[in-house]
N, C-alpha and C. Protein backbone atom coordinates (compact mmCIF):
# COMPACT_ATOMS: atom_id res chain seq x y z
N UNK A 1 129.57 -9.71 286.88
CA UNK A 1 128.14 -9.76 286.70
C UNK A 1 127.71 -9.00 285.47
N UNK A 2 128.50 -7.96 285.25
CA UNK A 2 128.44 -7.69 283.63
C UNK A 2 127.62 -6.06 283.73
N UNK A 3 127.33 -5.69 282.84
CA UNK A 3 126.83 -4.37 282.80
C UNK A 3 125.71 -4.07 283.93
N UNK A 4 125.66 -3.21 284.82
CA UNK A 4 125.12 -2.83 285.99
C UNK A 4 123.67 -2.20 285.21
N UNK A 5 122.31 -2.52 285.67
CA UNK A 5 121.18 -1.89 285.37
C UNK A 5 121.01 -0.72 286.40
N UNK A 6 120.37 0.25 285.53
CA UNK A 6 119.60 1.53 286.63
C UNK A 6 119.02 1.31 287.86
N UNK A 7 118.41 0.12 287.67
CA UNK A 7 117.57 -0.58 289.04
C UNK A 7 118.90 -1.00 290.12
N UNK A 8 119.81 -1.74 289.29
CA UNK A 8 120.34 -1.94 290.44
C UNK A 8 121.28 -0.70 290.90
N UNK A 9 121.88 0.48 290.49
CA UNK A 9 121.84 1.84 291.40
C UNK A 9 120.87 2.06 292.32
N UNK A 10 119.71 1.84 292.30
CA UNK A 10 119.15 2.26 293.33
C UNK A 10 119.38 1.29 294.80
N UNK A 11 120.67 0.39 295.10
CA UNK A 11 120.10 -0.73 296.30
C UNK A 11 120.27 0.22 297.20
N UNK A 12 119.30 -0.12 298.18
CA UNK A 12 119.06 0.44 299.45
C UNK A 12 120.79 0.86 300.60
N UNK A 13 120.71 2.24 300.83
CA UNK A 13 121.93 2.66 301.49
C UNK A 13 122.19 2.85 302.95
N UNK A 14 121.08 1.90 303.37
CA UNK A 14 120.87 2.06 304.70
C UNK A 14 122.29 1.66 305.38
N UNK A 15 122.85 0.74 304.95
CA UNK A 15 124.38 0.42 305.15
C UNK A 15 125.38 0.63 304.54
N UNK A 16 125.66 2.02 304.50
CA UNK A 16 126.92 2.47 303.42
C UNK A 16 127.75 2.13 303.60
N UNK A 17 128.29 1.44 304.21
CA UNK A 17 129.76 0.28 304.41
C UNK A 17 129.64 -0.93 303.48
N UNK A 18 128.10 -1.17 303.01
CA UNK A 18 128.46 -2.21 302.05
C UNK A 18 128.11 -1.79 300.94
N UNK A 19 129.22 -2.49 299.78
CA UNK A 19 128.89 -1.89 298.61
C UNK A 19 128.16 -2.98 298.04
N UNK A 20 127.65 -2.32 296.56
CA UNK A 20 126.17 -2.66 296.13
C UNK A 20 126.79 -4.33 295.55
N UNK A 21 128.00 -4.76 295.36
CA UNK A 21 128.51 -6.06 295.03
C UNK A 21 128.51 -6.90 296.09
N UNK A 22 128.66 -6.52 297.48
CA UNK A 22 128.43 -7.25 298.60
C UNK A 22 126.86 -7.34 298.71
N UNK A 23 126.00 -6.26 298.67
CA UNK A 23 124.74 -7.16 298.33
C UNK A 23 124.57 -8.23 297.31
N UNK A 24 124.83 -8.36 296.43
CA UNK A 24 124.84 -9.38 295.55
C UNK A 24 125.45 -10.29 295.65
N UNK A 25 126.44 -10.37 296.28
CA UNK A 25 127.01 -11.54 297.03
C UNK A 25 126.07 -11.82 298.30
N UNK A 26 125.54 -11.22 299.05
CA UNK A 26 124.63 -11.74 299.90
C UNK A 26 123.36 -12.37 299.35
N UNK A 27 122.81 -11.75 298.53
CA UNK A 27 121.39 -12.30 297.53
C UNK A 27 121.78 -13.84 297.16
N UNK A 28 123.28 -13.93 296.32
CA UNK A 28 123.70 -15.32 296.00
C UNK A 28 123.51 -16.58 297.08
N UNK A 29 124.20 -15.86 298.84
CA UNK A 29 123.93 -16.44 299.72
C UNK A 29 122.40 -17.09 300.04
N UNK A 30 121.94 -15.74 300.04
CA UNK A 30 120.61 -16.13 300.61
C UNK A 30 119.52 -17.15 299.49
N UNK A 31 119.37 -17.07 298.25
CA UNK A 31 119.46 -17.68 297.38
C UNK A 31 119.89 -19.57 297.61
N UNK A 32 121.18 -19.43 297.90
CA UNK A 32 121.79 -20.67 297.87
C UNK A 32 121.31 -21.45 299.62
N UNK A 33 120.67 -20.84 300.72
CA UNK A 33 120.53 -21.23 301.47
C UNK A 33 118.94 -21.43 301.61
N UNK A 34 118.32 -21.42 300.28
CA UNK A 34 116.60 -22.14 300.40
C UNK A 34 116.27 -22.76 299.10
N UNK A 35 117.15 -22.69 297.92
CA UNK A 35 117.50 -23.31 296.74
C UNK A 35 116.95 -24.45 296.69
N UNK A 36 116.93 -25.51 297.37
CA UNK A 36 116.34 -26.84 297.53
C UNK A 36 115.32 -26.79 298.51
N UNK A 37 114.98 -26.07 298.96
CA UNK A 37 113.49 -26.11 299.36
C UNK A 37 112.31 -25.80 298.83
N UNK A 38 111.21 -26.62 299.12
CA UNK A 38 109.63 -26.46 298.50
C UNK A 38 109.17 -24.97 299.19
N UNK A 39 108.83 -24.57 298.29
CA UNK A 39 108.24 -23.40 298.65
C UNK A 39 109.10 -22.18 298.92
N UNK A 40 110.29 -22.01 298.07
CA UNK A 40 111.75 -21.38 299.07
C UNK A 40 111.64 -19.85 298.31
N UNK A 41 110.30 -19.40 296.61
CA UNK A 41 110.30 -18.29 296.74
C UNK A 41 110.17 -17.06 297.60
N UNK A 42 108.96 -17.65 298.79
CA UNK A 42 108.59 -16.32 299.49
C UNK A 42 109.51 -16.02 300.36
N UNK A 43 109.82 -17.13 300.93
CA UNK A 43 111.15 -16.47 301.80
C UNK A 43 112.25 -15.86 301.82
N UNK A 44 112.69 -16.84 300.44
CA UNK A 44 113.83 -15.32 299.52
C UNK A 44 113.17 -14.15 299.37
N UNK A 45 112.38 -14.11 298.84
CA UNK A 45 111.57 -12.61 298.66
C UNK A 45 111.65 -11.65 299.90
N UNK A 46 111.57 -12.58 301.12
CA UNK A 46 111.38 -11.75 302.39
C UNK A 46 112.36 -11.33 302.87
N UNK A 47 113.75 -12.57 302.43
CA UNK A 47 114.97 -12.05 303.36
C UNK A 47 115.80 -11.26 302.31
N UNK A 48 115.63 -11.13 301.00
CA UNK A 48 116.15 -9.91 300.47
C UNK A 48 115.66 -8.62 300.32
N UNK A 49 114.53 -9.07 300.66
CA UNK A 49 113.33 -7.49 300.82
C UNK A 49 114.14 -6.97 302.30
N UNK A 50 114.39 -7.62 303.34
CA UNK A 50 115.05 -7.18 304.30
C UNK A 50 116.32 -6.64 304.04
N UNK A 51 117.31 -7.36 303.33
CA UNK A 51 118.13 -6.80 302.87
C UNK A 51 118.96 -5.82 302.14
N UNK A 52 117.82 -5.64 300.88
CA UNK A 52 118.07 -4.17 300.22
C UNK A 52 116.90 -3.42 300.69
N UNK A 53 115.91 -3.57 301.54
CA UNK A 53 115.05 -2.48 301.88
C UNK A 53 113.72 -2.56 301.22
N UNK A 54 113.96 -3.01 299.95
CA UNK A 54 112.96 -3.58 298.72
C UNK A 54 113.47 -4.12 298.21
N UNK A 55 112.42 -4.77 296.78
CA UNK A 55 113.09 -6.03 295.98
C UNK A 55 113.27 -5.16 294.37
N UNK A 56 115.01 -4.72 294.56
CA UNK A 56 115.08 -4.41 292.72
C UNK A 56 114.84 -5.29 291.87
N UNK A 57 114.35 -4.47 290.71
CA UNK A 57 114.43 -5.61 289.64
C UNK A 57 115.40 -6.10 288.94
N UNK A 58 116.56 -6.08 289.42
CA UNK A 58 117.97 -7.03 288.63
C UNK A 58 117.79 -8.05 290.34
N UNK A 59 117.66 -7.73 291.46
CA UNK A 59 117.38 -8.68 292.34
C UNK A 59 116.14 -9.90 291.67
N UNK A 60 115.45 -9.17 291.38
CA UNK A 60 114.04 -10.55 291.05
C UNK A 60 114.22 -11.04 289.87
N UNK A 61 115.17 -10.54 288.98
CA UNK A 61 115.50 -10.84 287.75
C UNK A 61 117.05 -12.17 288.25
N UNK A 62 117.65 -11.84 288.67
CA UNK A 62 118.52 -13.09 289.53
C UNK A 62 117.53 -14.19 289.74
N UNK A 63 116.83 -14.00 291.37
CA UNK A 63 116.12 -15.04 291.83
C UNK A 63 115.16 -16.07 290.28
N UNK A 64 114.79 -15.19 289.77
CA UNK A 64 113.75 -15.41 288.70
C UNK A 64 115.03 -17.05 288.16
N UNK A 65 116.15 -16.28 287.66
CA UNK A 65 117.08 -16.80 286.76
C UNK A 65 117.90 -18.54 287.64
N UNK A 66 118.35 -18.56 289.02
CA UNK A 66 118.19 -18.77 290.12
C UNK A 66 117.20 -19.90 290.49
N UNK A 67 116.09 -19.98 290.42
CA UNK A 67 115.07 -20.74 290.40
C UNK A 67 114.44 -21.25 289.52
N UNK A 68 115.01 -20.89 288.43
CA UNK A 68 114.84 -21.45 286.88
C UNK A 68 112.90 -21.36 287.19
N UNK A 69 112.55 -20.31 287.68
CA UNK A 69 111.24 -19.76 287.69
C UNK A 69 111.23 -19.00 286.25
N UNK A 70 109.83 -18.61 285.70
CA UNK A 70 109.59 -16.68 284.88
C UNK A 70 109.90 -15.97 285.54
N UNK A 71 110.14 -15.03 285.19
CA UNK A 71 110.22 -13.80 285.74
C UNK A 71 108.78 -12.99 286.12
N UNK A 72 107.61 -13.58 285.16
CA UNK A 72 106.59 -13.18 285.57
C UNK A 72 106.06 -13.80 286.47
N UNK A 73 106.07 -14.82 287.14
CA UNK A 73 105.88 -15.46 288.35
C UNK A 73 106.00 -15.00 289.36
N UNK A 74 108.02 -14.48 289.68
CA UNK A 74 108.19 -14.22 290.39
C UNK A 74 107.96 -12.90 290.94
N UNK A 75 108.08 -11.78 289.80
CA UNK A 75 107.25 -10.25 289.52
C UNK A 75 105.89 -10.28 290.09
N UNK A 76 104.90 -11.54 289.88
CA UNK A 76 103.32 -11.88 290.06
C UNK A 76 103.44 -12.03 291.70
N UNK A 77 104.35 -12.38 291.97
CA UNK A 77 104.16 -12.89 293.66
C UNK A 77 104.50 -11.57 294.50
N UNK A 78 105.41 -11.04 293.48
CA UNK A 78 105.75 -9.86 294.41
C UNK A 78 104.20 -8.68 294.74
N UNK A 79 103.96 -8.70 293.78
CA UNK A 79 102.51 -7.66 293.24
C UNK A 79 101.40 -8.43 293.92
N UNK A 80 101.43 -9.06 294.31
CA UNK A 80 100.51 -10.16 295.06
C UNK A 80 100.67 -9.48 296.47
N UNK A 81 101.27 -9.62 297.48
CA UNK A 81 101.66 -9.80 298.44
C UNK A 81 101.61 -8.27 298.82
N UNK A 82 100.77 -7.59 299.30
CA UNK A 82 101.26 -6.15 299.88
C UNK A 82 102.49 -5.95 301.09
N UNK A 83 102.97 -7.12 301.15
CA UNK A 83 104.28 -6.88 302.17
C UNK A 83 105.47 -6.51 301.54
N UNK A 84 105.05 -6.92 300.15
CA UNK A 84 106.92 -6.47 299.09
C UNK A 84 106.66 -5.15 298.32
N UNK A 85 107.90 -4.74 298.15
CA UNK A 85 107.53 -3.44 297.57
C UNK A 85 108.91 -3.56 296.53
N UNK A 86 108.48 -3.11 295.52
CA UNK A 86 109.83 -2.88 294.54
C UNK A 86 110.14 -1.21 294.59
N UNK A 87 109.59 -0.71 295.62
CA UNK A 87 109.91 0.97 295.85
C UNK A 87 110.85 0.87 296.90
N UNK A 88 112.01 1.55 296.60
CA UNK A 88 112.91 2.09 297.59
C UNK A 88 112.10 2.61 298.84
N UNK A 89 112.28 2.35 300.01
CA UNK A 89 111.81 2.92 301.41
C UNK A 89 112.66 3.71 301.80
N UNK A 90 112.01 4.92 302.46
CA UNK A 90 113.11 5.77 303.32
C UNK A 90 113.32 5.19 304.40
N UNK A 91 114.70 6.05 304.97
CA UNK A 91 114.83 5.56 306.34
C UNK A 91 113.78 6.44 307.69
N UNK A 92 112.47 6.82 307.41
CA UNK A 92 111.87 6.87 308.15
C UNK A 92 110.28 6.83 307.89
N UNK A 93 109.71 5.82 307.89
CA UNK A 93 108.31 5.94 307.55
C UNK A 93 107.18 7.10 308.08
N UNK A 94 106.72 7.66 307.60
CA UNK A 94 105.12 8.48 308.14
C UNK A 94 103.93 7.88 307.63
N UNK A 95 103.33 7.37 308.58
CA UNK A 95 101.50 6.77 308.09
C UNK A 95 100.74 7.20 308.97
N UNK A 96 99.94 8.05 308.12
CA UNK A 96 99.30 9.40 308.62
C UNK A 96 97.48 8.29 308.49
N UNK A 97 96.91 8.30 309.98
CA UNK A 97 95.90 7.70 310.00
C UNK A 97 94.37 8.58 309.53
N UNK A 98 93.93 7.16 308.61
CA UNK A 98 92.64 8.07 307.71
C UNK A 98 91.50 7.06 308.41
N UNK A 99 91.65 6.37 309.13
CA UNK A 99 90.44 6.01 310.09
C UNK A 99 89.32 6.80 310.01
N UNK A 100 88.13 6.72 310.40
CA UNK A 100 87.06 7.58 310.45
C UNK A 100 87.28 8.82 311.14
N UNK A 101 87.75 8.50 312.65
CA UNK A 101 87.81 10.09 313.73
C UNK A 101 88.96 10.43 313.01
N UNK A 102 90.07 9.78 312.34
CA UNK A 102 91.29 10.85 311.96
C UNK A 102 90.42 11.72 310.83
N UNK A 103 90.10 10.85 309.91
CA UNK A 103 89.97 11.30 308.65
C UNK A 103 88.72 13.02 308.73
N UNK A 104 87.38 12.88 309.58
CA UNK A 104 86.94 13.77 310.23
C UNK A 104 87.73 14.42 310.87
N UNK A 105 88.50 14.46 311.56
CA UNK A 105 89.25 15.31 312.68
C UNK A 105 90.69 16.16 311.40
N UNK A 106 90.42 15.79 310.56
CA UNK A 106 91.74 16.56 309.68
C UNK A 106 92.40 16.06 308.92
N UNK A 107 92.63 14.27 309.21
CA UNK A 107 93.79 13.66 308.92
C UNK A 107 93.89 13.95 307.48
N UNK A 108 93.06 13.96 306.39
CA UNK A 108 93.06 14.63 305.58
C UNK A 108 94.24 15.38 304.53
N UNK A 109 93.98 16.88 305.94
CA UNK A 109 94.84 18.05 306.04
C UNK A 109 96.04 17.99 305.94
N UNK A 110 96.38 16.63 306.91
CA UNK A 110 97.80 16.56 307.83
C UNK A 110 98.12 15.39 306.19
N UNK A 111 97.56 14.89 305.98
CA UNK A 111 98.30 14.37 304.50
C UNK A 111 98.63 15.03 303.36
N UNK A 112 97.52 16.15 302.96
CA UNK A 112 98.31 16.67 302.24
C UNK A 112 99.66 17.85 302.45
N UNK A 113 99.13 18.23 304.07
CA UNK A 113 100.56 19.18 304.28
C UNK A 113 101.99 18.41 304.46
N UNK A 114 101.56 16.91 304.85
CA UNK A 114 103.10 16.31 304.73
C UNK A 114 103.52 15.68 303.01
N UNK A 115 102.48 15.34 301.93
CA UNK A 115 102.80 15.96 301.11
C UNK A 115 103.24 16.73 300.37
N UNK A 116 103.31 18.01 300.63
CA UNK A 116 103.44 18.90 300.28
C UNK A 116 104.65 19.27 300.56
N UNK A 117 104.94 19.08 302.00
CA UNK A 117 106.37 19.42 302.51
C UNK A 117 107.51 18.64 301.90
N UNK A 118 107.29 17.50 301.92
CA UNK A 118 107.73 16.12 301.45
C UNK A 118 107.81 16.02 300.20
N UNK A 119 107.05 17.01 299.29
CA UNK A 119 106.92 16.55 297.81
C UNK A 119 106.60 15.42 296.99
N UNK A 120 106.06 14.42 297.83
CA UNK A 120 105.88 13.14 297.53
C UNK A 120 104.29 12.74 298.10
N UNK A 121 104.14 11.42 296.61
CA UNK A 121 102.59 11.21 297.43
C UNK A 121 102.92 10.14 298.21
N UNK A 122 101.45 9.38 298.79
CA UNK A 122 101.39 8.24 299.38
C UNK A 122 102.17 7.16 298.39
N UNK A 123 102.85 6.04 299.08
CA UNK A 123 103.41 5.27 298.75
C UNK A 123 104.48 5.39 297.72
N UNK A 124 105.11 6.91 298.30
CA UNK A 124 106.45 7.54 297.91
C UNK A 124 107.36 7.64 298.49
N UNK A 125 108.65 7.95 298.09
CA UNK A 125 109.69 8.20 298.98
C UNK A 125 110.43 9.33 298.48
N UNK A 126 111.23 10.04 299.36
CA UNK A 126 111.83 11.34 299.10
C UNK A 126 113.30 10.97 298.06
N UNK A 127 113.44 12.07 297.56
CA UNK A 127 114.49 11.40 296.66
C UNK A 127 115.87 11.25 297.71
N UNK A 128 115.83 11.88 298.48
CA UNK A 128 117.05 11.79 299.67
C UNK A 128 117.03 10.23 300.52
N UNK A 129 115.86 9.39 300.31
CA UNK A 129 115.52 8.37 300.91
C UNK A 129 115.59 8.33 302.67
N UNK A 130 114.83 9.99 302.88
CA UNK A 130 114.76 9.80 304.25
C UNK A 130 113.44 9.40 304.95
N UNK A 131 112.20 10.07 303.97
CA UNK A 131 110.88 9.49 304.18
C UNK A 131 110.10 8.93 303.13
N UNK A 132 109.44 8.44 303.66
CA UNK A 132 108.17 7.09 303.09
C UNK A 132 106.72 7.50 303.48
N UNK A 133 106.07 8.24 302.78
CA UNK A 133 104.27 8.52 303.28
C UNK A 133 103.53 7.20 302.45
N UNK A 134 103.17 7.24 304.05
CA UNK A 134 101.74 5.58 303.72
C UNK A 134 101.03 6.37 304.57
N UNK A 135 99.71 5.53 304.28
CA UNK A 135 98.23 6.12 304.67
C UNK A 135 97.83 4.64 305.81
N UNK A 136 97.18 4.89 307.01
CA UNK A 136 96.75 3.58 307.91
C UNK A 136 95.39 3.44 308.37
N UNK A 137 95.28 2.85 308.76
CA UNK A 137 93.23 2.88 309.19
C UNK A 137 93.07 2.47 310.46
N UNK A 138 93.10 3.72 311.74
CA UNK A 138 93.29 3.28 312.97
C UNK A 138 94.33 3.00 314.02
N UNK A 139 94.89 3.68 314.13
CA UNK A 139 96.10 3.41 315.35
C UNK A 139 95.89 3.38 316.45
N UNK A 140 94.48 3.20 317.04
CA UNK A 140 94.18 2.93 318.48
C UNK A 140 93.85 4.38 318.97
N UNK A 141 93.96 5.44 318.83
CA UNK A 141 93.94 6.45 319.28
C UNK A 141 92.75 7.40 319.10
N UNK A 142 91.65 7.09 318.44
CA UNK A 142 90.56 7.72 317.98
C UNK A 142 90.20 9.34 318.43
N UNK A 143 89.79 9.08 319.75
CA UNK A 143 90.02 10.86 320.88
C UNK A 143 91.19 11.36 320.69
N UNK A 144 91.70 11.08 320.10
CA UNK A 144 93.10 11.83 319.90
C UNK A 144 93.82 12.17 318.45
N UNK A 145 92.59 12.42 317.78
CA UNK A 145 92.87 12.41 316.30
C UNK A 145 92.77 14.19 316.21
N UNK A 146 93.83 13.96 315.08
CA UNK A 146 94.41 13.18 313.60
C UNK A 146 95.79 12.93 314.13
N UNK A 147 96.15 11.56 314.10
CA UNK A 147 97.38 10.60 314.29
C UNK A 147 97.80 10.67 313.32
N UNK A 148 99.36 10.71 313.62
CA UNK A 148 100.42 10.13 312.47
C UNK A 148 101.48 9.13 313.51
N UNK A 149 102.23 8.62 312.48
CA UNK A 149 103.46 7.58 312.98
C UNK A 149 104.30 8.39 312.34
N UNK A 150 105.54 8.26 313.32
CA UNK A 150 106.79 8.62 312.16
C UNK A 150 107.57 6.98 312.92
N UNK A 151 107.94 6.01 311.93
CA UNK A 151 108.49 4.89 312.21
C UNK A 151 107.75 4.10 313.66
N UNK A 152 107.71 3.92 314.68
CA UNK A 152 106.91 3.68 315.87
C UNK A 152 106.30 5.03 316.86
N UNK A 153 106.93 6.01 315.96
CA UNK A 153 106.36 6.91 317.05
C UNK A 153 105.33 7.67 317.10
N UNK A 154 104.38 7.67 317.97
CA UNK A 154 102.86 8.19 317.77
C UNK A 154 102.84 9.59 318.10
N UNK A 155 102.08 10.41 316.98
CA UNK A 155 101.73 12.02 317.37
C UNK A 155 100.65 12.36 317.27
N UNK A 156 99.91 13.00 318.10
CA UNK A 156 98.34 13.24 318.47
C UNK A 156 98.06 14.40 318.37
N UNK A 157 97.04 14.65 317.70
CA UNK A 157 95.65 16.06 317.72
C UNK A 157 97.13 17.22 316.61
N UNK A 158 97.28 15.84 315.56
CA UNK A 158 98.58 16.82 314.77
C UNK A 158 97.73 18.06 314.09
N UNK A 159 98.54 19.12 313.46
CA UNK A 159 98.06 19.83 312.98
C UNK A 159 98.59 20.32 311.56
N UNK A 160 98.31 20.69 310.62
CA UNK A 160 98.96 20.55 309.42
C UNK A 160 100.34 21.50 309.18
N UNK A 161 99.99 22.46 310.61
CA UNK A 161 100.81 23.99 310.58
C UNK A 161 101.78 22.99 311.76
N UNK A 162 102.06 21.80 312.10
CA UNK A 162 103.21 21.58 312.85
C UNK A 162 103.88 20.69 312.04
N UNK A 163 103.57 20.02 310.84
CA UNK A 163 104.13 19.28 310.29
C UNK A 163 106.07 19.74 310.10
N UNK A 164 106.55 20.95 309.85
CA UNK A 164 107.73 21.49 309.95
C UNK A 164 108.50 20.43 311.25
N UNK A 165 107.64 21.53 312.45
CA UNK A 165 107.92 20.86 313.35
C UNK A 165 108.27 19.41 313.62
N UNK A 166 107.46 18.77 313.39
CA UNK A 166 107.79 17.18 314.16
C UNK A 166 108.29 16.99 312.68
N UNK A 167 108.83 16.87 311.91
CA UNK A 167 109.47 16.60 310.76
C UNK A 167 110.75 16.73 311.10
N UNK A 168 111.06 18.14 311.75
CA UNK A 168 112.20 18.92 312.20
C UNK A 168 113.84 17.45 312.75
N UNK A 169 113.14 16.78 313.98
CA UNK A 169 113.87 16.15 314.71
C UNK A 169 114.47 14.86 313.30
N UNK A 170 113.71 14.54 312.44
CA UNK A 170 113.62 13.44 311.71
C UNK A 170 114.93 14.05 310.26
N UNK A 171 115.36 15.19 310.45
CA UNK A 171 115.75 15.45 309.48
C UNK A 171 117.22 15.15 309.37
């Protein structure tokens, strides 16, 4: 495949048994199994976004090449779509709810102290690729604010001085 780009160092390591050439042999796969179908960008987009975690840019630079698409097309669809991300994800999300009762009740607080701890802003990831801070609007829980998620799991009436804490188990 020829000289390796910076982008593609970063593929997602959620499966360290495969190396970053077996993703690319899977991309080829997945690629070759919607190739002749109408409409077969978004779904590549989706099942390699599943695959490396996000979509690098020597990945969209393939598909681009692949689909005898631009590259700005396929770059345009990605930036389109708030479901793709060309940011590496950690392996554990936090979306700290800014709803009205969170955002009154602290949630605020509890963002910038997991900031802070985290060193990273919203729609960042740690350089260790263990967390991901996103911001949400509402998790059902209103009386019970300021909510966060860590991946599905809900934490209530958080406080900015426990963030250590419930971070703790995730580490």
């Amino acid at each position: 495949m020829g000289e390796k780009s910076a982008q593609q160092e970063k593929v997602c390591k959620c499966h360290d048994s495969i190396s970053e050439e077996q993703y690319y042999e899977q991309l080829d796969d997945i690629i070759d199994q919607h190739i002749e179908k109408e409409g077969a960008l978004i779904p590549i987009l989706q099942s390699v976004q599943n695959l490396f975690g996000y979509l690098p840019e020597a990945a969209l630079r393939k598909i681009s090449r692949r689909l005898n698409k631009p590259y700005s097309e396929v770059a345009g669809v990605v930036g389109f779509y708030s479901y793709f991300s060309t940011i590496p994800k950690g392996e554990n999300t936090i979306r700290v709810c800014l709803g009205t009762a969170c955002y009154v009740r602290g949630g605020k607080d509890v963002l910038k102290a997991l900031s802070d701890e985290l060193k990273i802003g919203v729609g960042e990831t740690t350089e260790d690729r263990k967390f991901s801070l996103e911001v949400g609007r509402c998790f059902g829980a209103c009386g019970l604010a300021p909510v966060i998620m860590i991946n599905d799991e809900v934490f209530q009436k958080v406080k900015p001085s426990r963030i250590n804490e419930i971070l703790s188990s995730y580490r």
